[in-house]
C-alpha atoms as a PDB file:
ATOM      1  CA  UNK A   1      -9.534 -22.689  -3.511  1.00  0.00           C
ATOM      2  CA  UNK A   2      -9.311 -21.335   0.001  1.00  0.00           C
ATOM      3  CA  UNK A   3      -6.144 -19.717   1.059  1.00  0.00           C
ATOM      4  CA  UNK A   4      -4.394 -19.407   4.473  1.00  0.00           C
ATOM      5  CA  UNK A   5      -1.670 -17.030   5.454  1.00  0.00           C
ATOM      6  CA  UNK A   6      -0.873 -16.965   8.973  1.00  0.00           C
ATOM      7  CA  UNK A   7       1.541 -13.774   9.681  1.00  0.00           C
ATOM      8  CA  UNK A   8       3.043 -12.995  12.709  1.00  0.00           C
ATOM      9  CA  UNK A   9       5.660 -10.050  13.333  1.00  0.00           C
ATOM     10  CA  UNK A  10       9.161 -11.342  14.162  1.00  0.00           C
ATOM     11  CA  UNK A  11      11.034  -9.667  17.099  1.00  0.00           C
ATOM     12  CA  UNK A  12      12.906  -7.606  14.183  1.00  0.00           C
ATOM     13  CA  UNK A  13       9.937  -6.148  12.689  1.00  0.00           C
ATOM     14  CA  UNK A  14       8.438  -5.231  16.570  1.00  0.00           C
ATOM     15  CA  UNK A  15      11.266  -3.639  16.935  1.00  0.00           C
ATOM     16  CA  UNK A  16      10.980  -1.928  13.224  1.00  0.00           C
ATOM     17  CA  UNK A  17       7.712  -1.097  13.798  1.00  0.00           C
ATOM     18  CA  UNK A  18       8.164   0.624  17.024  1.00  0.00           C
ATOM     19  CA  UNK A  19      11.421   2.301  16.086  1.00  0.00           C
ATOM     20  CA  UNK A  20       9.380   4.131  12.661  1.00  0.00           C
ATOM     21  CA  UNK A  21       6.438   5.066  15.590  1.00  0.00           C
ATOM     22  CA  UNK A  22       9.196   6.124  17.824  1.00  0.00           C
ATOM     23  CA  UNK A  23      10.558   8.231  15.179  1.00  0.00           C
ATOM     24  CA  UNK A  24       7.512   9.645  13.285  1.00  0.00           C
ATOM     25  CA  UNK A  25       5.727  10.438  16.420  1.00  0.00           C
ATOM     26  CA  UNK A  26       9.364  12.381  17.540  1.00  0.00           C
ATOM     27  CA  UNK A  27       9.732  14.278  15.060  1.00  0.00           C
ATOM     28  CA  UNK A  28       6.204  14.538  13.866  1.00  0.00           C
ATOM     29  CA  UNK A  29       3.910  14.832  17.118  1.00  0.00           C
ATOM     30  CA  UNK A  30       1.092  16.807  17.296  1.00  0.00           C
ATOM     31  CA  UNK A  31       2.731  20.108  17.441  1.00  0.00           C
ATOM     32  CA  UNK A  32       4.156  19.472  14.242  1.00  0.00           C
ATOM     33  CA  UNK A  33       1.260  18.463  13.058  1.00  0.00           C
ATOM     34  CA  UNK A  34      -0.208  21.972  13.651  1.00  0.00           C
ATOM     35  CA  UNK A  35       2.429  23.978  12.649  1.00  0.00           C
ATOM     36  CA  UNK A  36       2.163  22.226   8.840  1.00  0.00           C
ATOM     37  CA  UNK A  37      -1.056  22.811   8.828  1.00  0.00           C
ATOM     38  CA  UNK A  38      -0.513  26.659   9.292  1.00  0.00           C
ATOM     39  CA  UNK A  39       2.539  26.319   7.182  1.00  0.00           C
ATOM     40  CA  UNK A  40       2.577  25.871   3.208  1.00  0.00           C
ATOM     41  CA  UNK A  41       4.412  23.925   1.412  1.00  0.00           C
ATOM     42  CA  UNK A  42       6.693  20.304   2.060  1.00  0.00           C
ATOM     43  CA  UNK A  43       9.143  20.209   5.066  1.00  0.00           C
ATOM     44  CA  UNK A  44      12.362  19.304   2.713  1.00  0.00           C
ATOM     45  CA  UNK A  45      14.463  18.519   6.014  1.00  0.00           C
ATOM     46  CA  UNK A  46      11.851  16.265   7.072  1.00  0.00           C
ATOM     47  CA  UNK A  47      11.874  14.664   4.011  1.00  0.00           C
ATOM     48  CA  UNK A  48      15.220  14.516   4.250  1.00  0.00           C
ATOM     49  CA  UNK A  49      15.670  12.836   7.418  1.00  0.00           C
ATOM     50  CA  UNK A  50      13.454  10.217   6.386  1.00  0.00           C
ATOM     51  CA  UNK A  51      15.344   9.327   3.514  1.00  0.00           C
ATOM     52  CA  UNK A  52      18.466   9.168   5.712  1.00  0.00           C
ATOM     53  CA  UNK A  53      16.702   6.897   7.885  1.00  0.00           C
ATOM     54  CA  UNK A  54      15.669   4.574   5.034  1.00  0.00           C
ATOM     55  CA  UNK A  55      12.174   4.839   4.918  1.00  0.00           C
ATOM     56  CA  UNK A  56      12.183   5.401   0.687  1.00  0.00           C
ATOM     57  CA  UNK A  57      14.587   2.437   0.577  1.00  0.00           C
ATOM     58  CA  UNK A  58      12.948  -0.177   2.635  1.00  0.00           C
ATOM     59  CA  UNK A  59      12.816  -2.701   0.236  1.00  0.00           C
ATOM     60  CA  UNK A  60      15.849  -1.082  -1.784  1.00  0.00           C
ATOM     61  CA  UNK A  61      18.805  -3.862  -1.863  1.00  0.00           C
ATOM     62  CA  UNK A  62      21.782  -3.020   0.312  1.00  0.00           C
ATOM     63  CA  UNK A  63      24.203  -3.811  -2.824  1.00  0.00           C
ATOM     64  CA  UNK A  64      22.046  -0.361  -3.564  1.00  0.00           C
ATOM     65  CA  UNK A  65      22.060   1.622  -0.280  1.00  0.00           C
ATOM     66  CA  UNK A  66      19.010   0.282   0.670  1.00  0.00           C
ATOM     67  CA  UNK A  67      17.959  -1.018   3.966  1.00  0.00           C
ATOM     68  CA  UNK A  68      17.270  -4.478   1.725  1.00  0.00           C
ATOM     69  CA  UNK A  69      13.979  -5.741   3.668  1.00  0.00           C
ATOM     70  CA  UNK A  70      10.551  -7.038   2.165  1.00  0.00           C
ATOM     71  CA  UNK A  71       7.165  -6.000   1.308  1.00  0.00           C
ATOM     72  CA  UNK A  72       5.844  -6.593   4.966  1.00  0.00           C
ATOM     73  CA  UNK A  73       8.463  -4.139   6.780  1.00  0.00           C
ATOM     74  CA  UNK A  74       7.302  -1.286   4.500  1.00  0.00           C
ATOM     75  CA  UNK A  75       3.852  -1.989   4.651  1.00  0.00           C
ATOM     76  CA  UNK A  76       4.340  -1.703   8.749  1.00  0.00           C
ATOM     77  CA  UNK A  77       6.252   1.772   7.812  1.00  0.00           C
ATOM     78  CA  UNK A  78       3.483   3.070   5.964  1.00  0.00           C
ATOM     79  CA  UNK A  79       0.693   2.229   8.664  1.00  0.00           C
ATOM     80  CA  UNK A  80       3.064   4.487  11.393  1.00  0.00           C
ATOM     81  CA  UNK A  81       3.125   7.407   9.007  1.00  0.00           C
ATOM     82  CA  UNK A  82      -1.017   6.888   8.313  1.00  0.00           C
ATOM     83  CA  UNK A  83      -0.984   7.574  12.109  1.00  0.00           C
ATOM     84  CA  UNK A  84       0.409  10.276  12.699  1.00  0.00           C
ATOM     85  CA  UNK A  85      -0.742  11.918   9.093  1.00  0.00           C
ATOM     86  CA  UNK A  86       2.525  12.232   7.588  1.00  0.00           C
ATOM     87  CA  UNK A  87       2.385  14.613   4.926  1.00  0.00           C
ATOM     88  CA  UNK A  88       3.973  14.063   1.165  1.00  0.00           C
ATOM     89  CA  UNK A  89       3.401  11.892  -1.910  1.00  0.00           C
ATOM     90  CA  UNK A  90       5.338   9.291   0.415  1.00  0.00           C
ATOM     91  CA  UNK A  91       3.999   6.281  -1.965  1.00  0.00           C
ATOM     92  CA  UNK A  92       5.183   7.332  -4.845  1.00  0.00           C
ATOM     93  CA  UNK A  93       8.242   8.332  -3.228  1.00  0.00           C
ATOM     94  CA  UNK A  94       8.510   4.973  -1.727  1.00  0.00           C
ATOM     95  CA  UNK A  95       8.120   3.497  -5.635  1.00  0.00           C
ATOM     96  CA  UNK A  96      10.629   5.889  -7.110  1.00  0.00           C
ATOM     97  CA  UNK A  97      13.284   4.444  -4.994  1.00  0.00           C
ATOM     98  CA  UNK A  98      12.861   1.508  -5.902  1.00  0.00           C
ATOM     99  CA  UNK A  99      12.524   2.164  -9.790  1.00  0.00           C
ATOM    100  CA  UNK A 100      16.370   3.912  -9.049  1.00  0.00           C
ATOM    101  CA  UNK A 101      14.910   7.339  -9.497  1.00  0.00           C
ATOM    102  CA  UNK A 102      17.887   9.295  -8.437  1.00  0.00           C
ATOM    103  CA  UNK A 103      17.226  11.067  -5.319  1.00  0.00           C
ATOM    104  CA  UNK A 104      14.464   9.088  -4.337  1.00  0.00           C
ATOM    105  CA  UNK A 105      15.610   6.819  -2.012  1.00  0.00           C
ATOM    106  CA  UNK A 106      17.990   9.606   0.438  1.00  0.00           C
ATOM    107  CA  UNK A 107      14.968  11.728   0.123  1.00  0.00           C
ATOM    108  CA  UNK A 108      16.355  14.565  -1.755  1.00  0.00           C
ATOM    109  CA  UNK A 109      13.804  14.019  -4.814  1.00  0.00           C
ATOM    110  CA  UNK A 110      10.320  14.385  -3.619  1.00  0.00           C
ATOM    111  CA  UNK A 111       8.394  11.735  -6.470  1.00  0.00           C
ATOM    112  CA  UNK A 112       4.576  12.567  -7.029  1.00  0.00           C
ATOM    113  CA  UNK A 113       3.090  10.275  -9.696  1.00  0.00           C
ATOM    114  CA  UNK A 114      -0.552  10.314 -11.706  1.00  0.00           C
ATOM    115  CA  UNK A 115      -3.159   8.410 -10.219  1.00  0.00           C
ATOM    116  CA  UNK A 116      -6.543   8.480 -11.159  1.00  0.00           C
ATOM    117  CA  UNK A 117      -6.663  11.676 -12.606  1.00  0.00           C
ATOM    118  CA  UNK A 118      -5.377  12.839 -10.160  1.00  0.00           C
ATOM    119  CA  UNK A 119      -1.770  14.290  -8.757  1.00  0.00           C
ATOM    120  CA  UNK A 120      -0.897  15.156  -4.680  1.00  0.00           C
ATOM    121  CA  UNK A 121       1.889  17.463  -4.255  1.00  0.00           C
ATOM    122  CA  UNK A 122       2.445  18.241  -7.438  1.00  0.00           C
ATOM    123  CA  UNK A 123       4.171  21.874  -7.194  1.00  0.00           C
ATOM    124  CA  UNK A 124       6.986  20.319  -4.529  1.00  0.00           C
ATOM    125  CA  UNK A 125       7.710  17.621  -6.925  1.00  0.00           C
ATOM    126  CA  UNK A 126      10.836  17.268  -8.131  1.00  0.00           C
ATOM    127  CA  UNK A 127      10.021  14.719 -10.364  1.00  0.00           C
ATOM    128  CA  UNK A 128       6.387  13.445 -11.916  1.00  0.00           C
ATOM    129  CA  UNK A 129       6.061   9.996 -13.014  1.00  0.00           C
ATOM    130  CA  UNK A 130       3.170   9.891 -15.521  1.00  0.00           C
ATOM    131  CA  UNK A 131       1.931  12.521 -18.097  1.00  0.00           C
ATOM    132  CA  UNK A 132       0.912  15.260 -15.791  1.00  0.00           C
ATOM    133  CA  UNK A 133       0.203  18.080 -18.947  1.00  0.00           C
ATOM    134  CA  UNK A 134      -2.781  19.993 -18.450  1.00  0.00           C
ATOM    135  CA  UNK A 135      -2.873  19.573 -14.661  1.00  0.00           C
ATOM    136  CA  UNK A 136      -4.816  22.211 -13.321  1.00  0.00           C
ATOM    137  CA  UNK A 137      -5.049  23.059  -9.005  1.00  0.00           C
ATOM    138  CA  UNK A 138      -8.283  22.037  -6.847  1.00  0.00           C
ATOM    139  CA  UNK A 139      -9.249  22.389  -3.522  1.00  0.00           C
ATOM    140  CA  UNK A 140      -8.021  19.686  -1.552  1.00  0.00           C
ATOM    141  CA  UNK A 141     -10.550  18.798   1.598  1.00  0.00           C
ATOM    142  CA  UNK A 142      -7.460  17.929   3.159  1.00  0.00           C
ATOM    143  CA  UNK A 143      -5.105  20.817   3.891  1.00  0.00           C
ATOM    144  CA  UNK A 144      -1.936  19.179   4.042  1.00  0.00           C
ATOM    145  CA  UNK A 145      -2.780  17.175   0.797  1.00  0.00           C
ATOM    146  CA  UNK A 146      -2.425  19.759  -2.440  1.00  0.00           C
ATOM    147  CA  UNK A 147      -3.988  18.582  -5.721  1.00  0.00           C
ATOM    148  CA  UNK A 148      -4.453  18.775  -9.481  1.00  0.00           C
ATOM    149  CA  UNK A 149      -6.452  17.267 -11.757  1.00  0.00           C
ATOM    150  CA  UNK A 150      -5.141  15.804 -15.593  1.00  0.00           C
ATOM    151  CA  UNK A 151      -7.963  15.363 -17.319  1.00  0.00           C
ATOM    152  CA  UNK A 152      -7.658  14.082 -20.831  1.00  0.00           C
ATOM    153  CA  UNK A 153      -9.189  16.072 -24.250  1.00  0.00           C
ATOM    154  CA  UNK A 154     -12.285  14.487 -23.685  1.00  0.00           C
ATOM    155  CA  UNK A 155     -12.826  15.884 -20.217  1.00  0.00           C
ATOM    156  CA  UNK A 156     -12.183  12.245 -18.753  1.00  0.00           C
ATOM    157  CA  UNK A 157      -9.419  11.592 -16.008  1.00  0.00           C
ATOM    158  CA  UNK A 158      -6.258  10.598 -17.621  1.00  0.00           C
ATOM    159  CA  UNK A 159      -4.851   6.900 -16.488  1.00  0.00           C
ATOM    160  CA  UNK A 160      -8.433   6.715 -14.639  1.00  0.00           C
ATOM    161  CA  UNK A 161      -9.064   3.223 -15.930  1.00  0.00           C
ATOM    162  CA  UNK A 162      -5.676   2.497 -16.120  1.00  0.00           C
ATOM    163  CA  UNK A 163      -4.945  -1.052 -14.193  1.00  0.00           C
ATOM    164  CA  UNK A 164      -3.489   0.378 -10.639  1.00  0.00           C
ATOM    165  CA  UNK A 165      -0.061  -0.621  -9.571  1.00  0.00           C
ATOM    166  CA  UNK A 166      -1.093  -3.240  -6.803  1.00  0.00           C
ATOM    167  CA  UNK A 167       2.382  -1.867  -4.512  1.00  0.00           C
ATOM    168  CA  UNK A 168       1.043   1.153  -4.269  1.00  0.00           C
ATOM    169  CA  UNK A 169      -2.438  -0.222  -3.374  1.00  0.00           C
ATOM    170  CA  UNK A 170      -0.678  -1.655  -0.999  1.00  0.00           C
ATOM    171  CA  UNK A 171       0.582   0.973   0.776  1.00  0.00           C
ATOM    172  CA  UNK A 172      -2.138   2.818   0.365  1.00  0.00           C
ATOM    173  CA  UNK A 173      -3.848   0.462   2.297  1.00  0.00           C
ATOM    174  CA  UNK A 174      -1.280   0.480   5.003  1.00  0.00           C
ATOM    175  CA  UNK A 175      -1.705   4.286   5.210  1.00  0.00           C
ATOM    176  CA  UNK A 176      -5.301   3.909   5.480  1.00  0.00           C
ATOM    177  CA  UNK A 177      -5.105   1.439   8.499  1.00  0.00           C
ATOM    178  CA  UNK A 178      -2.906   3.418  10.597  1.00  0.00           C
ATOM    179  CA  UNK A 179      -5.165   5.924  10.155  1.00  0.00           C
ATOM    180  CA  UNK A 180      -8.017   3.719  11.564  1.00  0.00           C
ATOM    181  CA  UNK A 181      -6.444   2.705  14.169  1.00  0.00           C
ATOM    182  CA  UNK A 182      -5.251   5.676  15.188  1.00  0.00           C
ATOM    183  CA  UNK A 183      -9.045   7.060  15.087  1.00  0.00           C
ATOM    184  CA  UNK A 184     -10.325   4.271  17.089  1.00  0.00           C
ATOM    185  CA  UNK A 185      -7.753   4.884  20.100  1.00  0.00           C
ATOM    186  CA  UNK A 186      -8.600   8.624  19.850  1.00  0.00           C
ATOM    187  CA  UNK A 187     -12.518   7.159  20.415  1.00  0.00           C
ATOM    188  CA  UNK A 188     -11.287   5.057  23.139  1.00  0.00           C
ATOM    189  CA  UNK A 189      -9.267   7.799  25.317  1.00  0.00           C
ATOM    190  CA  UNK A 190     -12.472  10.325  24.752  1.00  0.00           C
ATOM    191  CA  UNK A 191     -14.756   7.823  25.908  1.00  0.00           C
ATOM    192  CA  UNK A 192     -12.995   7.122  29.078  1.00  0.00           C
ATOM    193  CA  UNK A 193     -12.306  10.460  29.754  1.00  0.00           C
ATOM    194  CA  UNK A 194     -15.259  12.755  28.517  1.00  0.00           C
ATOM    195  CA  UNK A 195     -18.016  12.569  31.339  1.00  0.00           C
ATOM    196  CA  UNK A 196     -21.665  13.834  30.616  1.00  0.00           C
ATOM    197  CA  UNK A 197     -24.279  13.075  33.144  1.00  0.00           C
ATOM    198  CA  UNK A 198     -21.999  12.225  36.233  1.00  0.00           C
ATOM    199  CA  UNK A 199     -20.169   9.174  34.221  1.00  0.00           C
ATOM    200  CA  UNK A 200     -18.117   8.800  31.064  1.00  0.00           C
ATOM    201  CA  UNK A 201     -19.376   8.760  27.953  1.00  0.00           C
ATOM    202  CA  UNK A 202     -18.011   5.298  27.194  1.00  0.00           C
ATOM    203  CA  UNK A 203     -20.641   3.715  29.813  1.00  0.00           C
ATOM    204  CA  UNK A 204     -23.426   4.580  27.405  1.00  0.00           C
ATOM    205  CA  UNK A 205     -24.726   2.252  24.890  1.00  0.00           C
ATOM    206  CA  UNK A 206     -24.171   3.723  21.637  1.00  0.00           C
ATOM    207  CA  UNK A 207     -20.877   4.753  22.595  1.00  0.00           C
ATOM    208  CA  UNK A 208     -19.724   1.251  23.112  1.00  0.00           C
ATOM    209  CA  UNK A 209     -21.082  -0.190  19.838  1.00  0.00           C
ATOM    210  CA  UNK A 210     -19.596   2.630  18.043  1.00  0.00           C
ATOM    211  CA  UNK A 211     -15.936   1.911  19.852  1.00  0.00           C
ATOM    212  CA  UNK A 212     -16.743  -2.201  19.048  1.00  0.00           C
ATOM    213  CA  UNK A 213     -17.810  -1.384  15.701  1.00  0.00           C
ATOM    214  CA  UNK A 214     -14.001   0.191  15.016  1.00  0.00           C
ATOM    215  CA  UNK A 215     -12.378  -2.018  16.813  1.00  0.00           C
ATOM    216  CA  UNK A 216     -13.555  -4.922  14.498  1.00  0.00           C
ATOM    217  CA  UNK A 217     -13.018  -2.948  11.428  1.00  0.00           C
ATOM    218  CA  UNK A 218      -8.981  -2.189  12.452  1.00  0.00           C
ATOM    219  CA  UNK A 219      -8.641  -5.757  13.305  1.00  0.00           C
ATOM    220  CA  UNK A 220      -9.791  -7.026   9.778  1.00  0.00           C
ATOM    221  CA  UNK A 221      -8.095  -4.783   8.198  1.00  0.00           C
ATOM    222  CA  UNK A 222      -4.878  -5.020   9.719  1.00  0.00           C
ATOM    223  CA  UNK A 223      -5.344  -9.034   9.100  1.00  0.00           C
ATOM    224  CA  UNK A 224      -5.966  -7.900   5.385  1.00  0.00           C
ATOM    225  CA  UNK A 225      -2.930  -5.707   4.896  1.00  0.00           C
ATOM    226  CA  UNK A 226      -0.694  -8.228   6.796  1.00  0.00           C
ATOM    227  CA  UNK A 227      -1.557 -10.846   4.744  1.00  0.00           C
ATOM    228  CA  UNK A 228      -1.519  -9.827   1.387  1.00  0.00           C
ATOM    229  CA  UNK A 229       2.117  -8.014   2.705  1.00  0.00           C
ATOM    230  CA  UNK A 230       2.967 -11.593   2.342  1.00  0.00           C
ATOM    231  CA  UNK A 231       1.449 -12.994  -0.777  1.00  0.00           C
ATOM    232  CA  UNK A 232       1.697  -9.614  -2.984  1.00  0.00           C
ATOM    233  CA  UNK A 233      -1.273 -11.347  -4.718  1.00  0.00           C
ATOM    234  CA  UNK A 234      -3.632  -8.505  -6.305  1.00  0.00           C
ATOM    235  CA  UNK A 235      -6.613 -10.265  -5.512  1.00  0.00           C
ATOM    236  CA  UNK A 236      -5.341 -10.515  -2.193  1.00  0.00           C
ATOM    237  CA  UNK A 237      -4.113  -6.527  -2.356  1.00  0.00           C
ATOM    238  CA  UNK A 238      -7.754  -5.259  -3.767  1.00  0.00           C
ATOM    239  CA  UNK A 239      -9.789  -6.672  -0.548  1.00  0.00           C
ATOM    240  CA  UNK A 240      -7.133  -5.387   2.334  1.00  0.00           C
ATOM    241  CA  UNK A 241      -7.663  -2.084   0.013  1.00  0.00           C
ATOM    242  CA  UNK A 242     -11.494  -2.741   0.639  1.00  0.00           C
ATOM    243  CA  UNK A 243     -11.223  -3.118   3.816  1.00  0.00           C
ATOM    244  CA  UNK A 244      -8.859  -0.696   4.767  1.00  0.00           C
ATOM    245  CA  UNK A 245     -10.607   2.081   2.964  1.00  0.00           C
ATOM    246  CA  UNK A 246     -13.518   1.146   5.430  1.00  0.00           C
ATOM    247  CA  UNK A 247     -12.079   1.058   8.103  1.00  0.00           C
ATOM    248  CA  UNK A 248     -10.422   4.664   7.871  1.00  0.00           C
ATOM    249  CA  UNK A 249     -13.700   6.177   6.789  1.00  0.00           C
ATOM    250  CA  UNK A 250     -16.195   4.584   8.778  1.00  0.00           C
ATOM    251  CA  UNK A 251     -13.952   4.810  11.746  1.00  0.00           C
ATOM    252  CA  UNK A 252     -13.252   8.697  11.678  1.00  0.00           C
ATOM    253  CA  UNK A 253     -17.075   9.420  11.328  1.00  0.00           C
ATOM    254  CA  UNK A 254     -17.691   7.602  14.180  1.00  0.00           C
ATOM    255  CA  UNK A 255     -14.539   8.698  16.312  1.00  0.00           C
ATOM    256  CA  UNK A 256     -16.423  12.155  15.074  1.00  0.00           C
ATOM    257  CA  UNK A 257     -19.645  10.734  16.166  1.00  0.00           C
ATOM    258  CA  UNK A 258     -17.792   9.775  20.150  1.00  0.00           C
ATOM    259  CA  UNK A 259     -16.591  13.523  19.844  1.00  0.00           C
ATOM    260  CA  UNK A 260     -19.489  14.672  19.616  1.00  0.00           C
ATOM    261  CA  UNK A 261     -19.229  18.886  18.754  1.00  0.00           C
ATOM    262  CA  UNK A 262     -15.606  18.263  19.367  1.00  0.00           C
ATOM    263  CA  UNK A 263     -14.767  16.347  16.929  1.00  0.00           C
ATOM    264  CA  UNK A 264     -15.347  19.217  14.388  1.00  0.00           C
ATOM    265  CA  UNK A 265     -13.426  21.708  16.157  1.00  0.00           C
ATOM    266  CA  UNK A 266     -10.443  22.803  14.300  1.00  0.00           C
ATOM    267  CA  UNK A 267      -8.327  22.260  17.355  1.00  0.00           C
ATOM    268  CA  UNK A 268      -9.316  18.220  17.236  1.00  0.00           C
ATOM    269  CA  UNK A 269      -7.344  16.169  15.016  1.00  0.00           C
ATOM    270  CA  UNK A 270     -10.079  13.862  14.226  1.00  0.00           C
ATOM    271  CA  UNK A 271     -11.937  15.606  11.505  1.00  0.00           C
ATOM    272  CA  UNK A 272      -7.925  15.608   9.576  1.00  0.00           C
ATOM    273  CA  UNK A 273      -7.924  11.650   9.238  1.00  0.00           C
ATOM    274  CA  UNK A 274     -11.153  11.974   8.065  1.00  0.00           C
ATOM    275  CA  UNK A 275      -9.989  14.227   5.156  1.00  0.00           C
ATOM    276  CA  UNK A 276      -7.367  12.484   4.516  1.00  0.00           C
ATOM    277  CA  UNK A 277      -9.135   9.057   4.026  1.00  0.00           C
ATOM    278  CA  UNK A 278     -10.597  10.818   1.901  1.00  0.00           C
ATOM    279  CA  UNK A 279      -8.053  11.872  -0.453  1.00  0.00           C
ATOM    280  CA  UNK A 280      -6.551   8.243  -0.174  1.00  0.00           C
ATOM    281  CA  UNK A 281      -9.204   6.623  -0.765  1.00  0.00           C
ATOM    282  CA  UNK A 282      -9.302   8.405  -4.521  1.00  0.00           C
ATOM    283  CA  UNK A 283      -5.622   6.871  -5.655  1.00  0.00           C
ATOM    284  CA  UNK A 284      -5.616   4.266  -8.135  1.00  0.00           C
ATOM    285  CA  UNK A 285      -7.148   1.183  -6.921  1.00  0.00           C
ATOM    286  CA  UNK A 286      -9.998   2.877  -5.008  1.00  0.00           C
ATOM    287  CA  UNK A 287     -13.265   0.742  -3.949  1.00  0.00           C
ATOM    288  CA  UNK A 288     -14.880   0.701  -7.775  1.00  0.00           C
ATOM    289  CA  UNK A 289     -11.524  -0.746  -8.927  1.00  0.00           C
ATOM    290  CA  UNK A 290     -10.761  -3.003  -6.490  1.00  0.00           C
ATOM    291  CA  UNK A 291     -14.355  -4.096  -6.605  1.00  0.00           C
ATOM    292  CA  UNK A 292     -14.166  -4.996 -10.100  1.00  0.00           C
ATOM    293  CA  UNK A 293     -11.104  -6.870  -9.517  1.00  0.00           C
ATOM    294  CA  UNK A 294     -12.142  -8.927  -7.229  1.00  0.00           C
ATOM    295  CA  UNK A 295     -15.453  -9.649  -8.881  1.00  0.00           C
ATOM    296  CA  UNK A 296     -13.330 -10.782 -12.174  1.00  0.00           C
ATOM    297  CA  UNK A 297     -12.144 -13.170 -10.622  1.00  0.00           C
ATOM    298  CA  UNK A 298     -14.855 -14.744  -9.274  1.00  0.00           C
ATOM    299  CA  UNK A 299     -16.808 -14.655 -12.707  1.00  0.00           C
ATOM    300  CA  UNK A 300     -13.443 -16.158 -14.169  1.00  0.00           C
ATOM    301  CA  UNK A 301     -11.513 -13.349 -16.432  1.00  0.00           C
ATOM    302  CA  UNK A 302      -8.092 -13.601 -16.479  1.00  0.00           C
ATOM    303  CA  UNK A 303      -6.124 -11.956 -13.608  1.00  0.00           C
ATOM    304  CA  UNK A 304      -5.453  -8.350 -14.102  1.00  0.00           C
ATOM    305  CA  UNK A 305      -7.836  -8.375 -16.623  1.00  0.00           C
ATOM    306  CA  UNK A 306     -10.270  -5.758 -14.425  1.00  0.00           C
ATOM    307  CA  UNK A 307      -8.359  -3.508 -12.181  1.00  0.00           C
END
């Protein structure tokens, strides 16, 4: 049966939306951005201040201390902090509060959780959720996104084929397609600006398709994430996933390829969102899961049956 979800932001969640850029990009701008990366460890008042400023306890009921809202004002949260590349297990942060993990919500626990094998932040957790025995360090690609791996006594990845918790798919998601967008307006603003040849580099062929070719991918995938926001179906969950983790990675290659050299300076930000689509797109619920999902369905096994 075909579906339809038509979703369009109220006034209130503009002004949500806006208020979480306004804030993230305030208190974690570019500058900051560079100074974590030179700088080990979790910013505690940071996390902190988000906590007081509800961003664990979106969808936390105000009989709780929660700001009380839905599904689709967190999922516009998490696509501000995929912008600017917040830093911190903020999903499973995000989760915690919402399972009452003490601390969670105010933002004076920091929550990591197993997924996949695999655990970010896991030495500035105060709390693990999931058996993280055994873990043992690796060398993140992204540098402001530690990791360990569990792997079981046969060598596997614990919880690897465990069914993936579709909320923080979700978010994951959400992440992912701030990110992208984020990457294609970088692509944009250098292809206005950079000139080569006595004109800017956006004037050329290639450059354009590459800057279409983003542009497309955000807009699905924002329609995607929006929309399952709404339903909280899995099946509807695994494609924005999909398409999310597309858009991220296929958009920072080719903000990388508008760059040019640039783009793999350490100075440019660009090759960062890269890395850290990356890392996001190994969580729980990654393309092989979401793919098998999604073809379950359509050959007819139960749902949640193939994760």
């Amino acid at each position: 049966m075909t579906r339809s979800v038509h979703f369009q932001l109220t006034d209130d969640q503009r002004a949500l939306r806006d208020g979480v850029r306004a804030l993230l990009e305030g208190r974690f701008g570019r500058q900051a951005l560079r100074i974590a990366l030179d700088t080990p460890g979790l910013d505690r008042t940071l996390w902190r201040e988000l906590g007081e400023a509800g961003f664990f306890a979106l969808t936390l009921p105000e009989a709780e201390g929660g700001v009380g809202l839905g599904l689709p004002e967190a999922v516009l949260a998490f696509e501000q902090a995929g912008r600017v590349l917040l830093p911190g297990p903020l999903v499973a942060t995000h989760l915690a509060a919402d399972a009452r993990v003490p601390g969670a919500a105010t933002g004076e626990a920091v929550v990591t959780a197993v997924q996949g094998g695999l655990v970010e932040w896991l030495e500035e957790a105060d709390v693990v959720r999931g058996d993280a025995s055994g873990a043992v360090p690796l060398r993140s690609v992204d540098p402001l996104t530690p990791l360990h791996r569990v792997p079981d006594g046969g060598g596997r990845d614990r919880l690897a084929d465990l069914p993936a918790d579709p909320l923080a798919v979700l978010l994951t998601a959400a992440e992912q397609l701030g990110s992208a967008s984020r990457t294609c307006e970088l692509a944009v603003q250098h292809a206005r600006t950079r000139e080569q040849f006595g004109r800017p580099v956006g004037a050329f062929q290639a450059v354009k398709h590459l800057c279409a070719g983003m542009l497309e991918r955000v807009g699905t995938a924002r329609a995607a994430v929006y929309a399952a926001a709404v339903t909280a179906d899995p099946l509807d969950i695994a494609a924005a996933r999909l398409l999310a983790d597309e858009a991220a990675l296929h958009g920072a290659r080719d903000c990388l390829q508008v760059h040019g050299g640039m783009g793999f300076t350490w100075e440019s930000d660009v090759h960062l969102h890269l890395k850290r689509a990356w890392v996001r797109a190994r969580r729980s619920g990654d393309v092989t899961q979401s793919e098998e999902m999604l073809a379950g369905d359509l050959l007819g096994d139960p749902p949640g049956a193939v994760v």
